[in-house]
N, C-alpha and C. Protein backbone atom coordinates (compact mmCIF):
# COMPACT_ATOMS: atom_id res chain seq x y z
N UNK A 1 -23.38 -0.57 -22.76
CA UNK A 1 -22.77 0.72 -22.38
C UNK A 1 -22.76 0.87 -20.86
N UNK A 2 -23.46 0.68 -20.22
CA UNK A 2 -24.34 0.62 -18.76
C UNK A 2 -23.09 -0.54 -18.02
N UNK A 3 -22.72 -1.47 -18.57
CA UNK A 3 -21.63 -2.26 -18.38
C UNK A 3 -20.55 -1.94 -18.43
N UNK A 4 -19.95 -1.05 -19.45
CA UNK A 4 -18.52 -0.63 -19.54
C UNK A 4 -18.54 0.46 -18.39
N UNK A 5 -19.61 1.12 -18.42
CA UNK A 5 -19.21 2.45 -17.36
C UNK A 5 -19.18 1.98 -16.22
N UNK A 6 -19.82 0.95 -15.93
CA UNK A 6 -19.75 0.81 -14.19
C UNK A 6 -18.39 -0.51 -14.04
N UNK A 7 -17.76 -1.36 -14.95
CA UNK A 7 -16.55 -1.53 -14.99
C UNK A 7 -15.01 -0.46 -15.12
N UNK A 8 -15.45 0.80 -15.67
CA UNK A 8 -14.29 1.98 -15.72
C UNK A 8 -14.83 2.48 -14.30
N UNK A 9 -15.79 2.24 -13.63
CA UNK A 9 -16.03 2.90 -12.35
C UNK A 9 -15.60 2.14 -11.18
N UNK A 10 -15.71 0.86 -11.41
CA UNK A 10 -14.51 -0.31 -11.11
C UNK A 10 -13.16 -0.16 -10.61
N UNK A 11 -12.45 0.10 -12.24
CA UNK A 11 -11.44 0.45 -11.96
C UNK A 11 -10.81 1.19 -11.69
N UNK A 12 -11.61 2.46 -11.84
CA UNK A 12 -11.05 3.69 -11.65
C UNK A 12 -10.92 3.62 -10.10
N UNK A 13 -11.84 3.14 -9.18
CA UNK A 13 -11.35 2.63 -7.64
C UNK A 13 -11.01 2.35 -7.19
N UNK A 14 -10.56 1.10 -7.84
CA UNK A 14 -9.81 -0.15 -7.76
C UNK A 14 -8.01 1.22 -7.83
N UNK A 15 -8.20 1.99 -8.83
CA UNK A 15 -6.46 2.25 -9.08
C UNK A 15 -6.63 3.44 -7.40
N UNK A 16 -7.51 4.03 -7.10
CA UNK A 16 -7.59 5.19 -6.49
C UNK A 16 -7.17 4.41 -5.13
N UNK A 17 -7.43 2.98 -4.90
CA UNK A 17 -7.57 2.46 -3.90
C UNK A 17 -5.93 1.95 -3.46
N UNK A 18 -5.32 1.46 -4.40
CA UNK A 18 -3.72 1.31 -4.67
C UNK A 18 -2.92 2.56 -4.76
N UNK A 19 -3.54 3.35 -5.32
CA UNK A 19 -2.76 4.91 -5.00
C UNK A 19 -2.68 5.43 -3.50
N UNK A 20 -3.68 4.64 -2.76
CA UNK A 20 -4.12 5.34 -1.65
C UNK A 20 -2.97 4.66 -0.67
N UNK A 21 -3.38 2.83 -0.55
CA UNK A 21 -2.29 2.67 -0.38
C UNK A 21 -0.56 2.70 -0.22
N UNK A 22 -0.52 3.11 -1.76
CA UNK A 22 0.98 3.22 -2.08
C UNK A 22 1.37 4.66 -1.39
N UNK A 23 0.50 5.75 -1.02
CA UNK A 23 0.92 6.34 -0.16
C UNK A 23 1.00 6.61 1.17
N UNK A 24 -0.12 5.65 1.76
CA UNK A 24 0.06 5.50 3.10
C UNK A 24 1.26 4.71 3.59
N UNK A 25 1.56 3.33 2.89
CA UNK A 25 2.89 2.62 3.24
C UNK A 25 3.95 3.99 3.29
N UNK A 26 4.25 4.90 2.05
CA UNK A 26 5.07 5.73 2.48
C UNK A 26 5.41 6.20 2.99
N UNK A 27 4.42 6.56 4.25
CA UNK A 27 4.39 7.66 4.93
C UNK A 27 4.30 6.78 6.47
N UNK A 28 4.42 5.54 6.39
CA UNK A 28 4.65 4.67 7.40
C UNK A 28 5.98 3.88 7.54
C-alpha cells in the first residue's frame, strides 16, 4: 500500500510538472 501511494505521489508530480511546463512554453 505504502508503495502504490508514494508511486500516485510520483505521478501525480510527474503530471503537475508537464502541466507546468506546458504552460510556461505558452506563455513564451
Amino acid at each position: 500500500l505504502a508503495a502504490q501511494t508514494h508511486d500516485a505521489l510520483l505521478m501525480r508530480s510527474a503530471g503537475n510538472r508537464t502541466l507546468l511546463l506546458e504552460i510556461t512554453s505558452l506563455y513564451n
